[in-house]
PDB file of N, CA and C in Angstrom:
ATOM      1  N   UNK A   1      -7.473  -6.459  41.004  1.00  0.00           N
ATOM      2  CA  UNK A   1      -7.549  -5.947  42.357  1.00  0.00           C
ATOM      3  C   UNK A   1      -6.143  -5.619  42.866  1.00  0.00           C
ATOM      4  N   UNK A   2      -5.922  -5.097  43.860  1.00  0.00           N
ATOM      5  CA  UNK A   2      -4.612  -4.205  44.646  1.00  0.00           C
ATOM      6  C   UNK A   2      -4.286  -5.028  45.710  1.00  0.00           C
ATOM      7  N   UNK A   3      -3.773  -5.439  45.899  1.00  0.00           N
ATOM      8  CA  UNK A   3      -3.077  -6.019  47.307  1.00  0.00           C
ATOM      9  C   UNK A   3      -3.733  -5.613  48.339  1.00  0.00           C
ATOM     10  N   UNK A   4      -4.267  -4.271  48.736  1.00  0.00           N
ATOM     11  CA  UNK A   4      -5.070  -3.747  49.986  1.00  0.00           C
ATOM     12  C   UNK A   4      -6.328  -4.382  49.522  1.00  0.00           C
ATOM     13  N   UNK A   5      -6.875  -3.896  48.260  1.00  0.00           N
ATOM     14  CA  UNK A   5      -8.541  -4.417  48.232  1.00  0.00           C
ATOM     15  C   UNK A   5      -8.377  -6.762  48.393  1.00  0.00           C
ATOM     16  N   UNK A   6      -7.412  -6.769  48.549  1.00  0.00           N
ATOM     17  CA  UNK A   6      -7.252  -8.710  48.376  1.00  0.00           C
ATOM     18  C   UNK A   6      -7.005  -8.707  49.698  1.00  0.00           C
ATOM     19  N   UNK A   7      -6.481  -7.616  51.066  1.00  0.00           N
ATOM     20  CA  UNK A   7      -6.135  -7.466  52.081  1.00  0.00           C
ATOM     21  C   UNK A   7      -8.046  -7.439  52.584  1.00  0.00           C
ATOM     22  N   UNK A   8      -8.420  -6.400  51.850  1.00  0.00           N
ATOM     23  CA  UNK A   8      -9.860  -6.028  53.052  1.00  0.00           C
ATOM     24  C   UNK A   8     -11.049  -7.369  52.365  1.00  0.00           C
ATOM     25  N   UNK A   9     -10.434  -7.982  51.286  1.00  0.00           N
ATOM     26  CA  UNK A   9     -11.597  -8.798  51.044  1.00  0.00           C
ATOM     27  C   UNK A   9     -11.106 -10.243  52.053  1.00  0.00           C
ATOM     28  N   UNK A  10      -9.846 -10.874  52.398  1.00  0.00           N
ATOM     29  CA  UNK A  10      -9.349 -11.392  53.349  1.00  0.00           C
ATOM     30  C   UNK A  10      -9.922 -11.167  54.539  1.00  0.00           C
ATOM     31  N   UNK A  11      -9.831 -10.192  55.271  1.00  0.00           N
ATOM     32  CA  UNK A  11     -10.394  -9.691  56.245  1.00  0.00           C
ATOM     33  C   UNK A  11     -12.054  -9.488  56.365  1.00  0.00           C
ATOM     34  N   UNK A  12     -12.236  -8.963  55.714  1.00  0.00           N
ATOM     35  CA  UNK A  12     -14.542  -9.421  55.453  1.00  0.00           C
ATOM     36  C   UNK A  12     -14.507 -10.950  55.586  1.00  0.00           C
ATOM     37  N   UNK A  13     -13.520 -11.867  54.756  1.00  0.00           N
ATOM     38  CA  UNK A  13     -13.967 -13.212  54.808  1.00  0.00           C
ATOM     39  C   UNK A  13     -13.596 -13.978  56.108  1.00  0.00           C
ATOM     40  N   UNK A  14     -12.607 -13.493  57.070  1.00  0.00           N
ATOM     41  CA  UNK A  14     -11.944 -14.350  57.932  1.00  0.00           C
ATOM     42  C   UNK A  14     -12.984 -13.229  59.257  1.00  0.00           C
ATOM     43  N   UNK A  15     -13.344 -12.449  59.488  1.00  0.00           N
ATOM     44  CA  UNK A  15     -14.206 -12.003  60.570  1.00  0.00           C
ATOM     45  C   UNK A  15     -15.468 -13.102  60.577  1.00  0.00           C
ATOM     46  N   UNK A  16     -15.802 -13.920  59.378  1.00  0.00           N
ATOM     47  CA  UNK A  16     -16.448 -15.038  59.634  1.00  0.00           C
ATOM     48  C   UNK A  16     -16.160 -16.450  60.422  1.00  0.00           C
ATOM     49  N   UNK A  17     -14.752 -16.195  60.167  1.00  0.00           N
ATOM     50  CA  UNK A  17     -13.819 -17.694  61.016  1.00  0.00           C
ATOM     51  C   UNK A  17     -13.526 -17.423  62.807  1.00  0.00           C
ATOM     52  N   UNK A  18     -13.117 -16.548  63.040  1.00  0.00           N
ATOM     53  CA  UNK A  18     -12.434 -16.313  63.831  1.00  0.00           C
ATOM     54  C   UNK A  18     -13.065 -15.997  65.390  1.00  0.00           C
ATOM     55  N   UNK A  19     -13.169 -16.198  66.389  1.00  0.00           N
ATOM     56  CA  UNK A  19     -13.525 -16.877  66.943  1.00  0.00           C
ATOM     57  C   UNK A  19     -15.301 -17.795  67.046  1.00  0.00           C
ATOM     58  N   UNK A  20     -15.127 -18.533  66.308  1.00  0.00           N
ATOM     59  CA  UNK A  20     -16.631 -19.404  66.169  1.00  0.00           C
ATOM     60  C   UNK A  20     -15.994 -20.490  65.818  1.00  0.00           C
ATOM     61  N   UNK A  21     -16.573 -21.471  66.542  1.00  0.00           N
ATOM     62  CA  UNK A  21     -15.620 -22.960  66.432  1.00  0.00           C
ATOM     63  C   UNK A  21     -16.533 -23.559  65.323  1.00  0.00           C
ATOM     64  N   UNK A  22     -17.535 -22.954  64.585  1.00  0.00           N
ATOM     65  CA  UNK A  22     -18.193 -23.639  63.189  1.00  0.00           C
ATOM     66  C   UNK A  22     -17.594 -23.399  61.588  1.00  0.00           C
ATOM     67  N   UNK A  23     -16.552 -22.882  62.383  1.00  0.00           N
ATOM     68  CA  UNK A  23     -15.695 -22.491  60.879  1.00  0.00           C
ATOM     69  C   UNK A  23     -16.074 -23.448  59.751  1.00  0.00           C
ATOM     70  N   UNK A  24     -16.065 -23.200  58.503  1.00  0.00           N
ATOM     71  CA  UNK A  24     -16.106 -24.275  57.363  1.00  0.00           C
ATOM     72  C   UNK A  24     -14.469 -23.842  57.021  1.00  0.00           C
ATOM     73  N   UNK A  25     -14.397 -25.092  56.099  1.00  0.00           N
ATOM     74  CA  UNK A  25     -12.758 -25.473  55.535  1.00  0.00           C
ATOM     75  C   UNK A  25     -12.620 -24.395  54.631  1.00  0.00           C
ATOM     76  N   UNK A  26     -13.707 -24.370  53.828  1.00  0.00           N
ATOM     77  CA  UNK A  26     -13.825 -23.241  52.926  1.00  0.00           C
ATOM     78  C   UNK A  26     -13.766 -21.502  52.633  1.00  0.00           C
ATOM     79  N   UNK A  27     -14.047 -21.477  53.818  1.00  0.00           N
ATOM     80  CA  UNK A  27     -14.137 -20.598  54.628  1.00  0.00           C
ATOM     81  C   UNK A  27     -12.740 -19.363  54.981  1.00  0.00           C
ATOM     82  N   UNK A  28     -12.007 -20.825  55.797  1.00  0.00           N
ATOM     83  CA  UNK A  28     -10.746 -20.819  56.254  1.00  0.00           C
ATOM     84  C   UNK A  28      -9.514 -20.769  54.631  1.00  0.00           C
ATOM     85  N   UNK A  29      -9.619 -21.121  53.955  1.00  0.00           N
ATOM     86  CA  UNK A  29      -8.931 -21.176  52.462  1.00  0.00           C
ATOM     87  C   UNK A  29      -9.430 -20.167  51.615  1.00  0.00           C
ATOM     88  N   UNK A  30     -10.486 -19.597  51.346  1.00  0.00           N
ATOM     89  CA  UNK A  30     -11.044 -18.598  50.705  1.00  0.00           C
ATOM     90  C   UNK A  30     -10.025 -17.256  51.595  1.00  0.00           C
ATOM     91  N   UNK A  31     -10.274 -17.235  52.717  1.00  0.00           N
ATOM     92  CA  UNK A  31      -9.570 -16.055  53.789  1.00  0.00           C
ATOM     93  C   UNK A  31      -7.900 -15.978  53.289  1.00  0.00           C
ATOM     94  N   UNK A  32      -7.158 -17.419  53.670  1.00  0.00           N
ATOM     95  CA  UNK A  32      -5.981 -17.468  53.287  1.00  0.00           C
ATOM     96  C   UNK A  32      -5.712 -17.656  51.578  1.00  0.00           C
ATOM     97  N   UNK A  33      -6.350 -17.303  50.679  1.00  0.00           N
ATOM     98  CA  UNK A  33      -6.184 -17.067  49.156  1.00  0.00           C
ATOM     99  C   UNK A  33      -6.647 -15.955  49.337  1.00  0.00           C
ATOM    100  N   UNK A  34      -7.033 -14.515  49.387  1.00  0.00           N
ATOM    101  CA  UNK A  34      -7.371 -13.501  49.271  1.00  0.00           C
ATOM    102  C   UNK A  34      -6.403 -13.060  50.517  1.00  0.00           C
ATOM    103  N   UNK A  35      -5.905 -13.410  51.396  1.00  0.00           N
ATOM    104  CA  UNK A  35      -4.751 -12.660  51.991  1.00  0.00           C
ATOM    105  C   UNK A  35      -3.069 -13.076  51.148  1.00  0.00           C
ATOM    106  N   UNK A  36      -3.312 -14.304  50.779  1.00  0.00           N
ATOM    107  CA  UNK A  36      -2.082 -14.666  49.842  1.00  0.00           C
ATOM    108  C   UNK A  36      -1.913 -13.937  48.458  1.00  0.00           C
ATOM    109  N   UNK A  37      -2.981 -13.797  47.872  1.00  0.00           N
ATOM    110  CA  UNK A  37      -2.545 -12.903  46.571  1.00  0.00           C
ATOM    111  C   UNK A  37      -2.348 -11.280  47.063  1.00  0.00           C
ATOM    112  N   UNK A  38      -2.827 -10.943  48.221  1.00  0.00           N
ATOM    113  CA  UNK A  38      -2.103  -9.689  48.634  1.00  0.00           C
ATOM    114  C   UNK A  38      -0.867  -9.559  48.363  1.00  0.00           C
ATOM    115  N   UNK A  39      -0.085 -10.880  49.113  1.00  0.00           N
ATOM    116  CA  UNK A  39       0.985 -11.271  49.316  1.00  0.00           C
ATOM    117  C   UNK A  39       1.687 -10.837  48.047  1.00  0.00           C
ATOM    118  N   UNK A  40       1.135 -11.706  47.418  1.00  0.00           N
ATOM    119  CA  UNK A  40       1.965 -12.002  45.359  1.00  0.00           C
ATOM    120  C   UNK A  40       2.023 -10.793  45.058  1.00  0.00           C
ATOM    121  N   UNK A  41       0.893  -9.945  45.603  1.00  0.00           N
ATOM    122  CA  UNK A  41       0.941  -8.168  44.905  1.00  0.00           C
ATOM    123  C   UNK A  41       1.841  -7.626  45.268  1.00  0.00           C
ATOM    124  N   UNK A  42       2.368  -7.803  46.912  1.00  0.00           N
ATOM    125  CA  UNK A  42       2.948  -6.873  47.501  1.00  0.00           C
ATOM    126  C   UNK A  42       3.914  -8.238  48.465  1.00  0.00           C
ATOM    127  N   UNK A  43       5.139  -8.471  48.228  1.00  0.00           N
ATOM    128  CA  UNK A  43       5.755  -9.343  49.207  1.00  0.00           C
ATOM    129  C   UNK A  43       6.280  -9.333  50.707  1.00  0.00           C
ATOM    130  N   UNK A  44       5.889  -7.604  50.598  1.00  0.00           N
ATOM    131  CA  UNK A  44       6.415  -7.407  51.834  1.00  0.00           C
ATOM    132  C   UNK A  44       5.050  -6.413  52.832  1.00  0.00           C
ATOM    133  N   UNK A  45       4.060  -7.111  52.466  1.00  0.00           N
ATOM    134  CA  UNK A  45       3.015  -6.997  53.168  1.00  0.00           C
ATOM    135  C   UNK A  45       2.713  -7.407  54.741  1.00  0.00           C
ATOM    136  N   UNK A  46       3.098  -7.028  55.523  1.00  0.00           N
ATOM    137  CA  UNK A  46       3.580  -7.989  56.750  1.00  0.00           C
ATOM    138  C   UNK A  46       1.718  -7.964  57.376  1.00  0.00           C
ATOM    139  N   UNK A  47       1.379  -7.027  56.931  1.00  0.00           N
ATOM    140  CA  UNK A  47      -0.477  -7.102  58.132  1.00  0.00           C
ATOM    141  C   UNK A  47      -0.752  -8.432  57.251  1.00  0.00           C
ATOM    142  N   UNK A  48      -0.923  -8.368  55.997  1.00  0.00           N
ATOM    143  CA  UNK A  48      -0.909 -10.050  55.341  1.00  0.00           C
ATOM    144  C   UNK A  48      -0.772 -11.075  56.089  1.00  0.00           C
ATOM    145  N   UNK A  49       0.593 -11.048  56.059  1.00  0.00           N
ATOM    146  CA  UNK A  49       1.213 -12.441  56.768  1.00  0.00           C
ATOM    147  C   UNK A  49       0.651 -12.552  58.173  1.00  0.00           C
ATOM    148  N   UNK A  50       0.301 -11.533  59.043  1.00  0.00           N
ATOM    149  CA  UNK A  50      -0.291 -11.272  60.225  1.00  0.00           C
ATOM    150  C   UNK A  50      -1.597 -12.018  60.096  1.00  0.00           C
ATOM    151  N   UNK A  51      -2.286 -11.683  58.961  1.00  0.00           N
ATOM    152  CA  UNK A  51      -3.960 -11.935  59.050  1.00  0.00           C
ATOM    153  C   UNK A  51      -3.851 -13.161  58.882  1.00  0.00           C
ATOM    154  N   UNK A  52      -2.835 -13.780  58.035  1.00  0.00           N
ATOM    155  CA  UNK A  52      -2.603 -15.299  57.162  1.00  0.00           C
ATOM    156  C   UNK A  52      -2.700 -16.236  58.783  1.00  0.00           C
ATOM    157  N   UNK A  53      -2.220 -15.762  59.617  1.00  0.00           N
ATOM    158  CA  UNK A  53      -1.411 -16.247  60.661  1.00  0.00           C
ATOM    159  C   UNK A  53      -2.681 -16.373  62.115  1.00  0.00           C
ATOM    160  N   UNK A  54      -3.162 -15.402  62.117  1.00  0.00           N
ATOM    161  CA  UNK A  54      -4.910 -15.328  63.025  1.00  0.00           C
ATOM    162  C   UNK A  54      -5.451 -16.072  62.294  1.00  0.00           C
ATOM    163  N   UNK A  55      -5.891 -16.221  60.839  1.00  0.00           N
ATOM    164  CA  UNK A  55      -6.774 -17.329  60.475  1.00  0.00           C
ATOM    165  C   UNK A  55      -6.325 -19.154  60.801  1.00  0.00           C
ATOM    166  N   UNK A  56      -4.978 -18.968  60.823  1.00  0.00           N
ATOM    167  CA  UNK A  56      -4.373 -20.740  61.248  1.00  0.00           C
ATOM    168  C   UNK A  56      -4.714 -20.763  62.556  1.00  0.00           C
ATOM    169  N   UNK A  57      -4.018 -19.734  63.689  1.00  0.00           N
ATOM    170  CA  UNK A  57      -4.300 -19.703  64.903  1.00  0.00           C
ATOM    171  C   UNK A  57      -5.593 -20.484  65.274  1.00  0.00           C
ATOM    172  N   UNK A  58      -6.881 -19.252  64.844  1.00  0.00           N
ATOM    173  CA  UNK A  58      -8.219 -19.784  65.039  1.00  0.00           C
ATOM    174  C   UNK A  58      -8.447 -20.464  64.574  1.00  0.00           C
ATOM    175  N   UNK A  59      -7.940 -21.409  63.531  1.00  0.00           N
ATOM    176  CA  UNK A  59      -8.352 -22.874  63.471  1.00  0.00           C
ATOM    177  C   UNK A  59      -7.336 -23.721  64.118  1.00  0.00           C
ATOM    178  N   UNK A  60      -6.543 -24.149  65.310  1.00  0.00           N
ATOM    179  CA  UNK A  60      -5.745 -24.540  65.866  1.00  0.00           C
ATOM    180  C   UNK A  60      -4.034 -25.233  64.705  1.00  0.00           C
ATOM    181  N   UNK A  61      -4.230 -24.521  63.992  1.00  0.00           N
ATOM    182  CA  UNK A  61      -2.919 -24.551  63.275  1.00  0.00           C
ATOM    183  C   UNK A  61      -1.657 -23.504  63.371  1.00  0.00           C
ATOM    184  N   UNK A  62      -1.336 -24.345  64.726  1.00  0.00           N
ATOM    185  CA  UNK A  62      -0.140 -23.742  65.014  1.00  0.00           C
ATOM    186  C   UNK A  62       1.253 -23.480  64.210  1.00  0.00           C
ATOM    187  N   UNK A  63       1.318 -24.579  64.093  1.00  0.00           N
ATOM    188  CA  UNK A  63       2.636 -24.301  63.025  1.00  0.00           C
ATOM    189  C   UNK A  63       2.480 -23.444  61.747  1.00  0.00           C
ATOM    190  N   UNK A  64       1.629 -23.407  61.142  1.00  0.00           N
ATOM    191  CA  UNK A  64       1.349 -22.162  59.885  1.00  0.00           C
ATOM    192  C   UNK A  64       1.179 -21.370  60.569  1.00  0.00           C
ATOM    193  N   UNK A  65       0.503 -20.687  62.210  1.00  0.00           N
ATOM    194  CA  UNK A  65       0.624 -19.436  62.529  1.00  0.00           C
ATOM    195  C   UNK A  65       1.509 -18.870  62.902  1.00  0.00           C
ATOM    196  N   UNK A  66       2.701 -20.166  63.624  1.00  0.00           N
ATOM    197  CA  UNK A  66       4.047 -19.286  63.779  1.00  0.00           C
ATOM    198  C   UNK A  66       4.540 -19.224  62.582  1.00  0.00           C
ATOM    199  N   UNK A  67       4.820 -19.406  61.022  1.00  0.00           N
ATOM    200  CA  UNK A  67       5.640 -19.716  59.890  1.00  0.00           C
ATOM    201  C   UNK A  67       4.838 -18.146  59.805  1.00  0.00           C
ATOM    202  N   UNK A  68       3.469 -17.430  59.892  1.00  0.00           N
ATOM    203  CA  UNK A  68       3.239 -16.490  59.430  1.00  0.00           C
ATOM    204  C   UNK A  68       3.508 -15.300  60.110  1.00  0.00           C
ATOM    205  N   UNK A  69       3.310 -15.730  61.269  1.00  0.00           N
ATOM    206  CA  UNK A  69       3.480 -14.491  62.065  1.00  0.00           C
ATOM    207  C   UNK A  69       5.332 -14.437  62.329  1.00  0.00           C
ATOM    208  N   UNK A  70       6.146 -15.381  61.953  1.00  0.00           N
ATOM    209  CA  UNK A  70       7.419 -14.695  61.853  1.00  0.00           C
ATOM    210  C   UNK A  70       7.568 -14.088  60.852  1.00  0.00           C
ATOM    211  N   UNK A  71       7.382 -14.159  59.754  1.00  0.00           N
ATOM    212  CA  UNK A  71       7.261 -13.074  58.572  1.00  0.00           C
ATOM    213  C   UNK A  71       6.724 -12.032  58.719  1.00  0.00           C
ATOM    214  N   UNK A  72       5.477 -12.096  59.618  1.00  0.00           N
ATOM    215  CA  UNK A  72       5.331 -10.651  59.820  1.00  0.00           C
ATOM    216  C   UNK A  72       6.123  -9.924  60.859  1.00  0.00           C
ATOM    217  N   UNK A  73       6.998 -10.737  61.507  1.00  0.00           N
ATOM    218  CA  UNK A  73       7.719 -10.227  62.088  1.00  0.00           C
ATOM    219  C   UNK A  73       9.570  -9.366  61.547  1.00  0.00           C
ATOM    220  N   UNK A  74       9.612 -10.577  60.781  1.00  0.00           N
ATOM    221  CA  UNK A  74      10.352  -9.970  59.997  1.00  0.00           C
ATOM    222  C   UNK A  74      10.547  -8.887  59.244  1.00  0.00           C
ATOM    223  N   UNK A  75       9.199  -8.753  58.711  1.00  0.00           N
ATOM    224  CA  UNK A  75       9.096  -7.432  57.586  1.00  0.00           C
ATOM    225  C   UNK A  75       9.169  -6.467  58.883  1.00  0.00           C
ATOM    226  N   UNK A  76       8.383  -6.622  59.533  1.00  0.00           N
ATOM    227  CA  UNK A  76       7.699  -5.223  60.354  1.00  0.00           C
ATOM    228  C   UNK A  76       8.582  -5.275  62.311  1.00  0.00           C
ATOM    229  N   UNK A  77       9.894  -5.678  62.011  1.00  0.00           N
ATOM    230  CA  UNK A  77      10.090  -5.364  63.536  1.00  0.00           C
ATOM    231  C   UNK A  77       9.735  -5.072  64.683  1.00  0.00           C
ATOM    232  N   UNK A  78       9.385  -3.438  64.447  1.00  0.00           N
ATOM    233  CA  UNK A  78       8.869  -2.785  65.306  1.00  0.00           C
ATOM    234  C   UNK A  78       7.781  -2.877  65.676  1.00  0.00           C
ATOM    235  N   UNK A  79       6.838  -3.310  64.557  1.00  0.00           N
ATOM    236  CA  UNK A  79       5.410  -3.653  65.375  1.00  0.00           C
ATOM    237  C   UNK A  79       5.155  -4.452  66.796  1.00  0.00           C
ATOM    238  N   UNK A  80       4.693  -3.981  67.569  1.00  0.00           N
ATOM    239  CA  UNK A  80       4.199  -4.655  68.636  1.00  0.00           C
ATOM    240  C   UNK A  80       3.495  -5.690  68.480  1.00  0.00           C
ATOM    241  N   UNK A  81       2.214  -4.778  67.991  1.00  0.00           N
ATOM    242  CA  UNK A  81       0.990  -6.133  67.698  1.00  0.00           C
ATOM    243  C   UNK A  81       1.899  -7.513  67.070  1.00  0.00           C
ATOM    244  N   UNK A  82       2.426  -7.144  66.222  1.00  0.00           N
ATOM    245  CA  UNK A  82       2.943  -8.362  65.292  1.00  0.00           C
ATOM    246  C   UNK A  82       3.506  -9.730  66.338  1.00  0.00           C
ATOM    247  N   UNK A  83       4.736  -8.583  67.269  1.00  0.00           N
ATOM    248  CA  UNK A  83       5.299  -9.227  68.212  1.00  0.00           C
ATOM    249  C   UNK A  83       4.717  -9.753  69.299  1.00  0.00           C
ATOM    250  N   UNK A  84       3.560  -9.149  69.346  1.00  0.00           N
ATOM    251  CA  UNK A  84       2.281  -9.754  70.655  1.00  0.00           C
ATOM    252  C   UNK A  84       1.831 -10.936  70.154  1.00  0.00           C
ATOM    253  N   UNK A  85       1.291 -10.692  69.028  1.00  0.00           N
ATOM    254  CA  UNK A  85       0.692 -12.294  68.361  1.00  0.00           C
ATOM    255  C   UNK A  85       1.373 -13.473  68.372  1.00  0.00           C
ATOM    256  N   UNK A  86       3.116 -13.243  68.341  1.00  0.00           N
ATOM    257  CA  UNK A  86       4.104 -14.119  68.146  1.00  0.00           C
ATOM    258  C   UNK A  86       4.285 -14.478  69.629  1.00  0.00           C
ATOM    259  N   UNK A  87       4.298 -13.969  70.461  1.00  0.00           N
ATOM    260  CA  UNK A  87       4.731 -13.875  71.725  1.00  0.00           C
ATOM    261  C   UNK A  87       3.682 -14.775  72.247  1.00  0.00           C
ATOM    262  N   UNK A  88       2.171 -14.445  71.884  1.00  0.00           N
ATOM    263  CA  UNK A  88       0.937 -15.328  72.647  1.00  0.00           C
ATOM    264  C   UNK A  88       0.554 -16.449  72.572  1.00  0.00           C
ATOM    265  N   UNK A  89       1.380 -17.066  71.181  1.00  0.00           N
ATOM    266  CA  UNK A  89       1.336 -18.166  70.219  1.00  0.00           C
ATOM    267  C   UNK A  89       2.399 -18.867  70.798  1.00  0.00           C
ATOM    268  N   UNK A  90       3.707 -18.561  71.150  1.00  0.00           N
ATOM    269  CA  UNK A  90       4.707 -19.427  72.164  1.00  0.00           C
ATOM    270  C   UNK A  90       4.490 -19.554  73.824  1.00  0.00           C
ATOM    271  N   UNK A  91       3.893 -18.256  74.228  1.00  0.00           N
ATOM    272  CA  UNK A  91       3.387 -18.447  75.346  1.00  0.00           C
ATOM    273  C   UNK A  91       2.655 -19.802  75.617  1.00  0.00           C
ATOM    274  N   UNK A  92       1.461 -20.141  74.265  1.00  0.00           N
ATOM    275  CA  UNK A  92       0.701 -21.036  74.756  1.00  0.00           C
ATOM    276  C   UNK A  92       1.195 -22.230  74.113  1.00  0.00           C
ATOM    277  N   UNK A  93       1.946 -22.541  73.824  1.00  0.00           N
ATOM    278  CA  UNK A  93       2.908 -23.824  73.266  1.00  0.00           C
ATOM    279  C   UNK A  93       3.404 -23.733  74.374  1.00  0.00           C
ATOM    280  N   UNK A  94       3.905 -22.843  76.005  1.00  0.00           N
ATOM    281  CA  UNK A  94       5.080 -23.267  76.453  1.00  0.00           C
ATOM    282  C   UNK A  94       6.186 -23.142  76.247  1.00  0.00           C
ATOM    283  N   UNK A  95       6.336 -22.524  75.519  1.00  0.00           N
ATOM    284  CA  UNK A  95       7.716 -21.968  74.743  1.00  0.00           C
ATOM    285  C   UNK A  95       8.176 -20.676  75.926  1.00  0.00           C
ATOM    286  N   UNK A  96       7.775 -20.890  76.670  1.00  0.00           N
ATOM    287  CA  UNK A  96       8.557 -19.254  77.284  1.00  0.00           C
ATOM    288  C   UNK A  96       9.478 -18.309  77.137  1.00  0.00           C
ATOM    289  N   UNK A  97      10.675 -19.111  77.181  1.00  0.00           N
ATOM    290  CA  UNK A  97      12.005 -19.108  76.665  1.00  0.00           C
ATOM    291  C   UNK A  97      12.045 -18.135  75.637  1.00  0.00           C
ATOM    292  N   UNK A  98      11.611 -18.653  74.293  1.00  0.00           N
ATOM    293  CA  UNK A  98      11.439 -18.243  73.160  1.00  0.00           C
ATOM    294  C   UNK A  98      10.680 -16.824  73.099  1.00  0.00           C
ATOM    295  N   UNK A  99       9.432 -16.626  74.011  1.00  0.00           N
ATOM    296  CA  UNK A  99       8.723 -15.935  73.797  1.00  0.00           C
ATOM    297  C   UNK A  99       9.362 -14.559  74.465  1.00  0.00           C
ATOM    298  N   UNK A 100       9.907 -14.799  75.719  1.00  0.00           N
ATOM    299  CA  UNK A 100      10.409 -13.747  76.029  1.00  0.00           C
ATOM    300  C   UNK A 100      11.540 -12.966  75.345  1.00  0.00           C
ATOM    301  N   UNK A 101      12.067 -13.573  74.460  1.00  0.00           N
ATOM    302  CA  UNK A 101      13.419 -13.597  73.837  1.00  0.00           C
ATOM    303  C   UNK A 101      12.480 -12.434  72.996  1.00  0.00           C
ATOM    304  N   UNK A 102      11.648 -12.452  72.309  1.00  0.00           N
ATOM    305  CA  UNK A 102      10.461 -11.137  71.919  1.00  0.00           C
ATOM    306  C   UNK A 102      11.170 -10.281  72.394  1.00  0.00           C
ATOM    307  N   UNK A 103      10.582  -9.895  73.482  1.00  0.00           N
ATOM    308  CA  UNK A 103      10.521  -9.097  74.623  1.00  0.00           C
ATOM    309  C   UNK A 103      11.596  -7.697  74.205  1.00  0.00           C
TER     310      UNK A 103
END
């Protein structure tokens, strides 16, 4: 498989997680292994690291969603979205400071 087809099979599997608080564990790890071997295909996949980063979110794992969504920030600067996700994720930690520093 291609890094995009390990990207859209990630994405089919995590539209099951994401917002429904019945997530299974399995679920949640199947999503982040089919967005991670994107990764291995392509290292500088930043929607990856993005998707890697909504699946921790929606399961309240903050700290793996900021570790992902700064990588996707990294690769991809300019993205907004990227920087919105990062921004909404310190917002709600309280981080203000930080978040505006986005900005």
């Amino acid at each position: 498989m291609t890094a995009q087809e390990y990207y859209q099979l990630g994405q089919i599997i995590s539209k099951r997680i994401i917002g429904r608080n019945d997530w299974k564990l399995a679920d949640k790890q199947a999503a982040v292994r089919a967005f991670g071997s994107a990764i291995l295909l392509d290292l500088n996949f930043a929607d990856a690291y993005s998707a890697i980063g909504n699946v921790y979110y929606s399961t309240g794992d903050f700290i793996l969603a900021e570790k992902n969504y700064r990588k996707a920030v990294e690769l991809k600067p300019n993205s907004r979205i990227n920087r919105a996700v990062l921004f909404n994720l310190l917002k709600k930690q309280g981080r203000i400071d930080e978040a505006i520093g986005l900005i």
